[in-house]
PDB file of N, CA and C in Angstrom:
ATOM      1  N   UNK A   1      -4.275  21.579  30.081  1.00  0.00           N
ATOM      2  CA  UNK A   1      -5.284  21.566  31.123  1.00  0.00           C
ATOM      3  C   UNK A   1      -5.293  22.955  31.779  1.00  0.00           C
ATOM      4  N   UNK A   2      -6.671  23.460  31.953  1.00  0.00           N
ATOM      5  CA  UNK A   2      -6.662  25.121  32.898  1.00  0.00           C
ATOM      6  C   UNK A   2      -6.087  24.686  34.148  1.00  0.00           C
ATOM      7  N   UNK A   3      -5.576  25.838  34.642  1.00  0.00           N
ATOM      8  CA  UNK A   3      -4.849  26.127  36.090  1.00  0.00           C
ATOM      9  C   UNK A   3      -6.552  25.243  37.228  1.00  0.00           C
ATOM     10  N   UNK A   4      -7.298  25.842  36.726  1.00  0.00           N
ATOM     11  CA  UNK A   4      -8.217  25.974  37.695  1.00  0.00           C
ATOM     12  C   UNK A   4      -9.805  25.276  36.798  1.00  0.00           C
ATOM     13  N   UNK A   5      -9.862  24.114  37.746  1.00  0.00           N
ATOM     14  CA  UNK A   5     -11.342  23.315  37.211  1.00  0.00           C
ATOM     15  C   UNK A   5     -12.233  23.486  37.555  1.00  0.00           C
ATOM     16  N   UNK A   6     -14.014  24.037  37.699  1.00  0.00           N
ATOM     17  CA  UNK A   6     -14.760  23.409  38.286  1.00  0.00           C
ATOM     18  C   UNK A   6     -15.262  22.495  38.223  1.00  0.00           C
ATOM     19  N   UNK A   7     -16.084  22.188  39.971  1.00  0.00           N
ATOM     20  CA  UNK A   7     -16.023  20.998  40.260  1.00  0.00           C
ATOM     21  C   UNK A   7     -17.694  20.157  39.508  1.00  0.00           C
ATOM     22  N   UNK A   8     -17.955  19.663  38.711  1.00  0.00           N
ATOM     23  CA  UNK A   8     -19.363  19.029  38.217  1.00  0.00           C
ATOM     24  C   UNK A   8     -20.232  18.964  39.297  1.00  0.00           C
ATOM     25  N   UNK A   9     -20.082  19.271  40.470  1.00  0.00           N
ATOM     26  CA  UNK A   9     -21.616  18.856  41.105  1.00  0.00           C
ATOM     27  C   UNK A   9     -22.049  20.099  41.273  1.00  0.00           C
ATOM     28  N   UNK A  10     -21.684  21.425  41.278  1.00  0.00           N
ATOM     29  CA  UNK A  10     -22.164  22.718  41.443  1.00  0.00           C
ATOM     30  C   UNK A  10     -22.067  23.179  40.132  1.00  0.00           C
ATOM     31  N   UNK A  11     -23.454  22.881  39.686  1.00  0.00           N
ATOM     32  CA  UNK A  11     -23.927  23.502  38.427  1.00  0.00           C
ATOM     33  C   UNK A  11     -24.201  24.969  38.346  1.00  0.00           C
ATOM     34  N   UNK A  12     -23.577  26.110  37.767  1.00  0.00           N
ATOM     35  CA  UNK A  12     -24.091  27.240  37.783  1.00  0.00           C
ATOM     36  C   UNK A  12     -23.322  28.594  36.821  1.00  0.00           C
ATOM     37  N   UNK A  13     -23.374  29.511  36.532  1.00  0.00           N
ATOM     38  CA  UNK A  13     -23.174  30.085  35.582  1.00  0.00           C
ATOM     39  C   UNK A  13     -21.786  30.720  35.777  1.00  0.00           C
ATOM     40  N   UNK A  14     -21.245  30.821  37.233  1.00  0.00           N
ATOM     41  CA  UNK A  14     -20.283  31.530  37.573  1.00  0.00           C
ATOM     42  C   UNK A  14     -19.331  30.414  38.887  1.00  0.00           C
ATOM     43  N   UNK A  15     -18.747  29.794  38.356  1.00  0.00           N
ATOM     44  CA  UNK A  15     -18.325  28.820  39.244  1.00  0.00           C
ATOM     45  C   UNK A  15     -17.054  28.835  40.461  1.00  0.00           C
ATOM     46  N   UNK A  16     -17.633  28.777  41.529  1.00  0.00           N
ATOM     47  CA  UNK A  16     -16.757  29.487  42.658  1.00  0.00           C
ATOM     48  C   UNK A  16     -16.242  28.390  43.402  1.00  0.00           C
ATOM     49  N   UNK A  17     -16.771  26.821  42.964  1.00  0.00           N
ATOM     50  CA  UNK A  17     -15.915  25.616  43.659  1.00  0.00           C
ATOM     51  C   UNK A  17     -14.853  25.219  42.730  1.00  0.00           C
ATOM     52  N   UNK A  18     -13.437  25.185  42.891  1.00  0.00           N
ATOM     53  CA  UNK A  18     -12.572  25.430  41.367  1.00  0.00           C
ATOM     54  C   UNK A  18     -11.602  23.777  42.344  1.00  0.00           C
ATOM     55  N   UNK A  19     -10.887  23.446  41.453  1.00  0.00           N
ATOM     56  CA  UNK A  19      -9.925  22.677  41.742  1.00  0.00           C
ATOM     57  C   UNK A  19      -8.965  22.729  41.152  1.00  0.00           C
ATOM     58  N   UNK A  20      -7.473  23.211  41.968  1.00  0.00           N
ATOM     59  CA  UNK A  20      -6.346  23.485  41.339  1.00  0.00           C
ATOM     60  C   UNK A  20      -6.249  22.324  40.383  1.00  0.00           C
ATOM     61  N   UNK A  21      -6.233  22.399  39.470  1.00  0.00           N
ATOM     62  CA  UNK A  21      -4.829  21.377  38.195  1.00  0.00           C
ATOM     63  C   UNK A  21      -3.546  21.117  38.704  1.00  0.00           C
ATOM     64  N   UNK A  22      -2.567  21.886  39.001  1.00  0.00           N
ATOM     65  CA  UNK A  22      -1.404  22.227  39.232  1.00  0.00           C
ATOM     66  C   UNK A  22      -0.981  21.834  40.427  1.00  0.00           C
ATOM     67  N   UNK A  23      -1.766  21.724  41.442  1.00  0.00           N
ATOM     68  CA  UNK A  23      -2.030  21.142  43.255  1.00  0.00           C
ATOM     69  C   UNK A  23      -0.936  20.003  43.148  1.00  0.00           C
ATOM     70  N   UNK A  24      -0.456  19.715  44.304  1.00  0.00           N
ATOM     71  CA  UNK A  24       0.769  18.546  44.337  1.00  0.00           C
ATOM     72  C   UNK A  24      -0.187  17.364  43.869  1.00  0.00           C
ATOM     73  N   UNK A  25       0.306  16.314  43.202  1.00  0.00           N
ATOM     74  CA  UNK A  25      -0.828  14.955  43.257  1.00  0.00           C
ATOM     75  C   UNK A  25      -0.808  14.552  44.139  1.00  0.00           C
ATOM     76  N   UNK A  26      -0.116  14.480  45.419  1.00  0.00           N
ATOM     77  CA  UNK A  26      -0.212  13.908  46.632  1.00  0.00           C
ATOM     78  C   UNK A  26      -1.360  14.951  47.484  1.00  0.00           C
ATOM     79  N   UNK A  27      -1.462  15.917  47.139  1.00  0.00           N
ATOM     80  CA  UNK A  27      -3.046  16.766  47.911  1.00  0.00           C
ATOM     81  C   UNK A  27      -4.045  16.725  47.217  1.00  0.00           C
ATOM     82  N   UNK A  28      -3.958  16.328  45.662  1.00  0.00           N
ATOM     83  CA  UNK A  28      -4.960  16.371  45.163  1.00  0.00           C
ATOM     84  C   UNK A  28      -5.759  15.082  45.763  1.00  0.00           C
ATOM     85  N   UNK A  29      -4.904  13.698  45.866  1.00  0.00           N
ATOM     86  CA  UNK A  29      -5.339  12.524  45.872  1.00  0.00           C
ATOM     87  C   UNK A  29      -5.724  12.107  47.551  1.00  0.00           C
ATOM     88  N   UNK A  30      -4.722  13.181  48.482  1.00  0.00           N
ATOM     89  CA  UNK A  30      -5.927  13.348  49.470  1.00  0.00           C
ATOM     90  C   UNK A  30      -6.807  14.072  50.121  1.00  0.00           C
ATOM     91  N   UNK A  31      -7.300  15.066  48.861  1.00  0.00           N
ATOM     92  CA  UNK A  31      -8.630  15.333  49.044  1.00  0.00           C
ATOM     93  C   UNK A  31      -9.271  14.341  48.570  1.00  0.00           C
ATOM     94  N   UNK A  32      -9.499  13.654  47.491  1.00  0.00           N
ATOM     95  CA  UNK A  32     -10.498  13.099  47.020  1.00  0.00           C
ATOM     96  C   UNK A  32     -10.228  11.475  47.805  1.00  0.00           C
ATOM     97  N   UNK A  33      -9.089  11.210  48.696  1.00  0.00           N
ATOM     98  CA  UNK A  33      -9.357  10.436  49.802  1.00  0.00           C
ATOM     99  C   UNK A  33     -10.366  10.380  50.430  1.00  0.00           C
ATOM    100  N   UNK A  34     -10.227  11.783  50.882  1.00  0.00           N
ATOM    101  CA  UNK A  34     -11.242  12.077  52.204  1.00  0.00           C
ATOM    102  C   UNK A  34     -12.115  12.404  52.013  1.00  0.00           C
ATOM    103  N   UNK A  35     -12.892  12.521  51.029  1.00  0.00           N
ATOM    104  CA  UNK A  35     -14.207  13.067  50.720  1.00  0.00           C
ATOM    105  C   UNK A  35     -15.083  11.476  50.081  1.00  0.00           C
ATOM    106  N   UNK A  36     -14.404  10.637  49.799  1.00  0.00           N
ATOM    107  CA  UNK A  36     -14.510   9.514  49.329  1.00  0.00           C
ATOM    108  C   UNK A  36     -14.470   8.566  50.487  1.00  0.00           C
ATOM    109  N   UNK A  37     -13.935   8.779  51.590  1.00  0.00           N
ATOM    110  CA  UNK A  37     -14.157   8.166  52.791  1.00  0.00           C
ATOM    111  C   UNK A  37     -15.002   8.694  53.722  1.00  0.00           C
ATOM    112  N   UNK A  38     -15.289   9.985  53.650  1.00  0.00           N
ATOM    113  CA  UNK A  38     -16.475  10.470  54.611  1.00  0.00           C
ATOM    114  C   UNK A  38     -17.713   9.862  53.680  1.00  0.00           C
ATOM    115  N   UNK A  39     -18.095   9.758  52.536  1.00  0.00           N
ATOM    116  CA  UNK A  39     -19.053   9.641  51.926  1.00  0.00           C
ATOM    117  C   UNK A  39     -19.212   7.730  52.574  1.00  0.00           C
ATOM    118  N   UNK A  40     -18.094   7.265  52.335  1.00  0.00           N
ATOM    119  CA  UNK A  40     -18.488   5.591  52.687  1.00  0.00           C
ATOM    120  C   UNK A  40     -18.749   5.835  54.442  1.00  0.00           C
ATOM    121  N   UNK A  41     -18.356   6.354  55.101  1.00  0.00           N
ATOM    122  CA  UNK A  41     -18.557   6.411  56.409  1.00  0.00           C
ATOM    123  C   UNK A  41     -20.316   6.700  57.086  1.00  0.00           C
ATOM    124  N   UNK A  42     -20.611   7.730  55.858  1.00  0.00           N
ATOM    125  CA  UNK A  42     -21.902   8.088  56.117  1.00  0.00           C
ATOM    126  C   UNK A  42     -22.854   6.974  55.580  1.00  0.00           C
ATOM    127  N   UNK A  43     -22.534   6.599  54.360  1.00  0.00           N
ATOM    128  CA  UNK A  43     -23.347   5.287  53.973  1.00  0.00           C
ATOM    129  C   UNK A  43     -23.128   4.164  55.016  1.00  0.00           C
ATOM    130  N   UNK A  44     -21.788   3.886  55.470  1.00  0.00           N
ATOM    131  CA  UNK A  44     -21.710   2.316  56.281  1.00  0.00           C
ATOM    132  C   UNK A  44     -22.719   2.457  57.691  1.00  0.00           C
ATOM    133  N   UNK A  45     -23.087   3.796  58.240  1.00  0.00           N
ATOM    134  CA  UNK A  45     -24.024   4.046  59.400  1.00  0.00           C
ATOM    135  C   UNK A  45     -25.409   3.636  59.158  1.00  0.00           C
ATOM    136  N   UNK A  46     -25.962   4.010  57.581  1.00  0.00           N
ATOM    137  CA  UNK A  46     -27.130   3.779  57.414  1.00  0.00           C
ATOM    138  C   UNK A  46     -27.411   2.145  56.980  1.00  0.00           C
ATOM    139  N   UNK A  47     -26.434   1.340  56.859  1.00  0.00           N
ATOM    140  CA  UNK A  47     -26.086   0.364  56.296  1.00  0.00           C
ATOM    141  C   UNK A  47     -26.029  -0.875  57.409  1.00  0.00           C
ATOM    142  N   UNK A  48     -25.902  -0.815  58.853  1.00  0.00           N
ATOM    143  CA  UNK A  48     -25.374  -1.130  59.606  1.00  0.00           C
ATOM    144  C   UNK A  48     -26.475  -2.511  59.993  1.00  0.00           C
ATOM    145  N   UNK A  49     -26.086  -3.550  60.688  1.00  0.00           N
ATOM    146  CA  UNK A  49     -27.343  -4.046  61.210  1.00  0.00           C
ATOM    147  C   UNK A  49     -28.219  -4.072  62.012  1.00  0.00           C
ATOM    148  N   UNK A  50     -28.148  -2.327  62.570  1.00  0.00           N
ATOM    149  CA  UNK A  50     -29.577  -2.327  63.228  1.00  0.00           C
ATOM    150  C   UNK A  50     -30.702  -1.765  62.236  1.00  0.00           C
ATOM    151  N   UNK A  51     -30.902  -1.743  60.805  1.00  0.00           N
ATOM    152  CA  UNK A  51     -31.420  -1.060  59.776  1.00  0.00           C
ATOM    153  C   UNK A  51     -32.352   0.082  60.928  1.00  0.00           C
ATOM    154  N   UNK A  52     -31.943   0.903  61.127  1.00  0.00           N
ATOM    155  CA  UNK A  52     -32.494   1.924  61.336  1.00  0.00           C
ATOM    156  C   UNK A  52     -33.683   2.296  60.631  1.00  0.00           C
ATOM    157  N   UNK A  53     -34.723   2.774  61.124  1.00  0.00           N
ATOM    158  CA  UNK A  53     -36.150   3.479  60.268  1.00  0.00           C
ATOM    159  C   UNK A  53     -36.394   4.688  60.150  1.00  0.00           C
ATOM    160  N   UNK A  54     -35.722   5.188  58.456  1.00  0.00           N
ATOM    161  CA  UNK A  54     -35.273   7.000  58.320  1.00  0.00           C
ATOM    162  C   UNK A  54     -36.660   7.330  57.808  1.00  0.00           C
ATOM    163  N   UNK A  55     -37.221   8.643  58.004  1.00  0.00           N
ATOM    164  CA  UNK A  55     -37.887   9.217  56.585  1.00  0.00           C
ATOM    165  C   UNK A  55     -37.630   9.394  55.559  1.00  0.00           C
ATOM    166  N   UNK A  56     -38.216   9.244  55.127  1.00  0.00           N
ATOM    167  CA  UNK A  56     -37.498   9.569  53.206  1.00  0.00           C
ATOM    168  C   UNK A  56     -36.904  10.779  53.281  1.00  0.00           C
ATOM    169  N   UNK A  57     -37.008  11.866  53.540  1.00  0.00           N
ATOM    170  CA  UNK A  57     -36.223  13.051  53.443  1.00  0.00           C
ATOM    171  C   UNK A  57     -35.265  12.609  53.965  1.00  0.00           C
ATOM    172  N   UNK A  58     -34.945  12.146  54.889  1.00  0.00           N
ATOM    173  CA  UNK A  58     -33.706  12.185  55.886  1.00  0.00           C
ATOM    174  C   UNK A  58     -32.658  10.659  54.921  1.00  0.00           C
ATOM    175  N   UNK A  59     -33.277  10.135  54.792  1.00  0.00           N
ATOM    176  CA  UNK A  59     -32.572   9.321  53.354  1.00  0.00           C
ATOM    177  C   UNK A  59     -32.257   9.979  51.727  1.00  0.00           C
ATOM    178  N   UNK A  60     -32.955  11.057  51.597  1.00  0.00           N
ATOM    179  CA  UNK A  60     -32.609  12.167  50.574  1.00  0.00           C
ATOM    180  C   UNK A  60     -31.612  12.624  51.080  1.00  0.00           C
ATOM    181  N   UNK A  61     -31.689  13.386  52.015  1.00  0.00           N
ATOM    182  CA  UNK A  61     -30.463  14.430  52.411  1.00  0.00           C
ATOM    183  C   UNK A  61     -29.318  13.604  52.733  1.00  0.00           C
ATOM    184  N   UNK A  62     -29.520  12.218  53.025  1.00  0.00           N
ATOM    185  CA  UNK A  62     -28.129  11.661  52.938  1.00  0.00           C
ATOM    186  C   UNK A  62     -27.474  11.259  51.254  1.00  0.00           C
ATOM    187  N   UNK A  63     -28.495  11.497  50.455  1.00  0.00           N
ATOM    188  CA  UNK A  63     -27.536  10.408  48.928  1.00  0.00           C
ATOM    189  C   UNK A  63     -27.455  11.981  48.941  1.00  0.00           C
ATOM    190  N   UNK A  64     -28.379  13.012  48.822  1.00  0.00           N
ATOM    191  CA  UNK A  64     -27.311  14.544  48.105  1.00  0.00           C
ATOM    192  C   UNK A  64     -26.293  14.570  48.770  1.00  0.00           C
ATOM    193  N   UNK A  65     -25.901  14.730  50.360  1.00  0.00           N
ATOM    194  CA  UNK A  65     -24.667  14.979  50.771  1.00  0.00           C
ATOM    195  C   UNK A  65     -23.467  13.741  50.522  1.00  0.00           C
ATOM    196  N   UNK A  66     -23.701  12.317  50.484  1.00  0.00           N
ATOM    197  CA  UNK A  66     -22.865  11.724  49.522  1.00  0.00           C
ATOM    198  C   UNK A  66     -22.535  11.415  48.296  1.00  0.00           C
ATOM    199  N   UNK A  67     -23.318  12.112  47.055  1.00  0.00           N
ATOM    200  CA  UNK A  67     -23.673  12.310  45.821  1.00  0.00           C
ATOM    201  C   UNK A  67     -22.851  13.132  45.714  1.00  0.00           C
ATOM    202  N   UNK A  68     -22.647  14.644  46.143  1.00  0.00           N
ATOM    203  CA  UNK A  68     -22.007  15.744  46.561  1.00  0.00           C
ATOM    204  C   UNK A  68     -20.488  15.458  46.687  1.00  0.00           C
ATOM    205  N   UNK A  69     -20.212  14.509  48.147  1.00  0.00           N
ATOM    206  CA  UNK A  69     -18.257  14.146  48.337  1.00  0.00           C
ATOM    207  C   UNK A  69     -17.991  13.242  47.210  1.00  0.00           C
ATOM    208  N   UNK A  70     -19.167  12.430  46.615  1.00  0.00           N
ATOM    209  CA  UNK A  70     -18.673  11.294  46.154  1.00  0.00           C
ATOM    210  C   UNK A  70     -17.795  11.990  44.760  1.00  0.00           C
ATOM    211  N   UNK A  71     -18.694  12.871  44.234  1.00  0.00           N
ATOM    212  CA  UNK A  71     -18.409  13.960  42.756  1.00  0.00           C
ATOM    213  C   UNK A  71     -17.184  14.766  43.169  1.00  0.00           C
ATOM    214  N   UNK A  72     -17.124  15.413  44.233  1.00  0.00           N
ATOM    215  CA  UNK A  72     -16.216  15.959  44.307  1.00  0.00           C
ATOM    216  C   UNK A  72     -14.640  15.044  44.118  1.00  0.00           C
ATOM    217  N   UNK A  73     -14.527  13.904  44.846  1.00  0.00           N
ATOM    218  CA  UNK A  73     -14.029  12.885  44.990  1.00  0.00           C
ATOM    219  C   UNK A  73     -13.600  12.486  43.911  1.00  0.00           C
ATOM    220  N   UNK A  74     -14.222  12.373  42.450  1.00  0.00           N
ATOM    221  CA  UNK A  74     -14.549  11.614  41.285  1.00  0.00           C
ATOM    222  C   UNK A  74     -13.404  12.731  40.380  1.00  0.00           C
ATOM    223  N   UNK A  75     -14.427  14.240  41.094  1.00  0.00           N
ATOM    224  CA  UNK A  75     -13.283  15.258  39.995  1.00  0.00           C
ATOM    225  C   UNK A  75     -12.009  15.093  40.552  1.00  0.00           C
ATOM    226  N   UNK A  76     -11.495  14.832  41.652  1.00  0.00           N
ATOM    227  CA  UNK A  76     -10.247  15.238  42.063  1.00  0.00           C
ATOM    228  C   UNK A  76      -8.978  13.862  41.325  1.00  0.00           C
ATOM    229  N   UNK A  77      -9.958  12.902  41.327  1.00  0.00           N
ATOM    230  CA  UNK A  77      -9.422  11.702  41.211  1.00  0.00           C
ATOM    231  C   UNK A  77      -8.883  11.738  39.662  1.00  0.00           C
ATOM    232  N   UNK A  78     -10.237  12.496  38.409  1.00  0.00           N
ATOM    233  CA  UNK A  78      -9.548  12.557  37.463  1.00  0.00           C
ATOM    234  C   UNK A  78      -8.403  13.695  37.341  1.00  0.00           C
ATOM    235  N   UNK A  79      -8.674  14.851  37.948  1.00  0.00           N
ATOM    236  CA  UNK A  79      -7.414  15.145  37.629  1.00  0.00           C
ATOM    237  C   UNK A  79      -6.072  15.019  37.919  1.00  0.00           C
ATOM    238  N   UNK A  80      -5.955  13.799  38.979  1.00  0.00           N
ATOM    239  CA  UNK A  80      -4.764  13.217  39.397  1.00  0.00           C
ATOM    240  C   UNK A  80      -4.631  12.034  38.466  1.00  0.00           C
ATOM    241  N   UNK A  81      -5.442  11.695  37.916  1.00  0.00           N
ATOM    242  CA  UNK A  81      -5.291  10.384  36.344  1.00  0.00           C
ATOM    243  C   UNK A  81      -4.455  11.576  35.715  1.00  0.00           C
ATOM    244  N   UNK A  82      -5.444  12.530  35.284  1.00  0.00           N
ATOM    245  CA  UNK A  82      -4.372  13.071  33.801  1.00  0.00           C
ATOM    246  C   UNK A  82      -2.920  13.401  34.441  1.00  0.00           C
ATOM    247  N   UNK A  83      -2.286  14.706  35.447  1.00  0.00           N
ATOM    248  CA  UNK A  83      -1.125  14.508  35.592  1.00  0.00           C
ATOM    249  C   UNK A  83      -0.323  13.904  35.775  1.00  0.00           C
ATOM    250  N   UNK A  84      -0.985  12.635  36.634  1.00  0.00           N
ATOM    251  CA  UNK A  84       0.012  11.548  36.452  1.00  0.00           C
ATOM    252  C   UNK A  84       0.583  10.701  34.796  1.00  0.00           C
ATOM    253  N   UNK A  85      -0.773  10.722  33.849  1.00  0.00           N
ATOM    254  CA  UNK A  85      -0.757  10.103  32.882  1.00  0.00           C
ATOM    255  C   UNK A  85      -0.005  11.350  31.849  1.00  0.00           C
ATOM    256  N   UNK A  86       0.381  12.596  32.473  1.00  0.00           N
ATOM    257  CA  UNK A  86       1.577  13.418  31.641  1.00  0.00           C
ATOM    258  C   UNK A  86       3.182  13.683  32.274  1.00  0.00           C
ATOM    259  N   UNK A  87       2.620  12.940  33.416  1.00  0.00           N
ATOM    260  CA  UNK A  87       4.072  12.337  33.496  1.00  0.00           C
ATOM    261  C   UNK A  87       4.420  11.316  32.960  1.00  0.00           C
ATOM    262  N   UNK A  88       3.702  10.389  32.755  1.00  0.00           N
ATOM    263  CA  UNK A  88       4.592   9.182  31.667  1.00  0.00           C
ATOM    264  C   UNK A  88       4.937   9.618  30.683  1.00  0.00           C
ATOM    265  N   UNK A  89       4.115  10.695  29.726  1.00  0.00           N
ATOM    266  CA  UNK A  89       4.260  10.850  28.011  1.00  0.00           C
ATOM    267  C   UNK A  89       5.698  11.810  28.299  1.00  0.00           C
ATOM    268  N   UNK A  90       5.588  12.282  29.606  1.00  0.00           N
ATOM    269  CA  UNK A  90       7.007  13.304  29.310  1.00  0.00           C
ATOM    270  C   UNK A  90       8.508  12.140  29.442  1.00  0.00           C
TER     271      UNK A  90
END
């Protein structure tokens, strides 16, 4: 595995959002805690039972910015699967 991943939601030719490999699994797993809990936090507001009445943009800009933690979240998570899953084979 490279030292250094980027992250899938920033598509682009020169990639400057990286995620250590090598990071303790206990920081890797809480970043992608917390980015995985701000994302449910922002959904459980819009979710709530006063259904609030958004514009559509303003309901866009919420799934990109939780689309966004949720991915980030997703990468961090696999790469705490694989090191953990090369600590068993060792």
């Amino acid at each position: 595995m490279n030292r250094y991943m980027p992250i899938t939601g920033h598509d682009c030719t020169f990639p400057s959002l990286l995620i250590d490999t090598h990071a303790p699994i206990d920081v890797l797993h809480d970043a992608a805690a917390y980015r995985i809990r701000a994302a449910t936090q922002l959904l459980e507001n819009f979710a709530g039972p006063e259904k609030p009445d958004h514009a559509p943009v303003v309901l866009q800009e919420l799934t990109l910015a939780c689309t966004i933690l949720l991915r980030d979240g997703c990468d961090l998570l696999d790469v705490t699967t694989r090191r953990l899953q090369e600590q068993l084979t060792l």
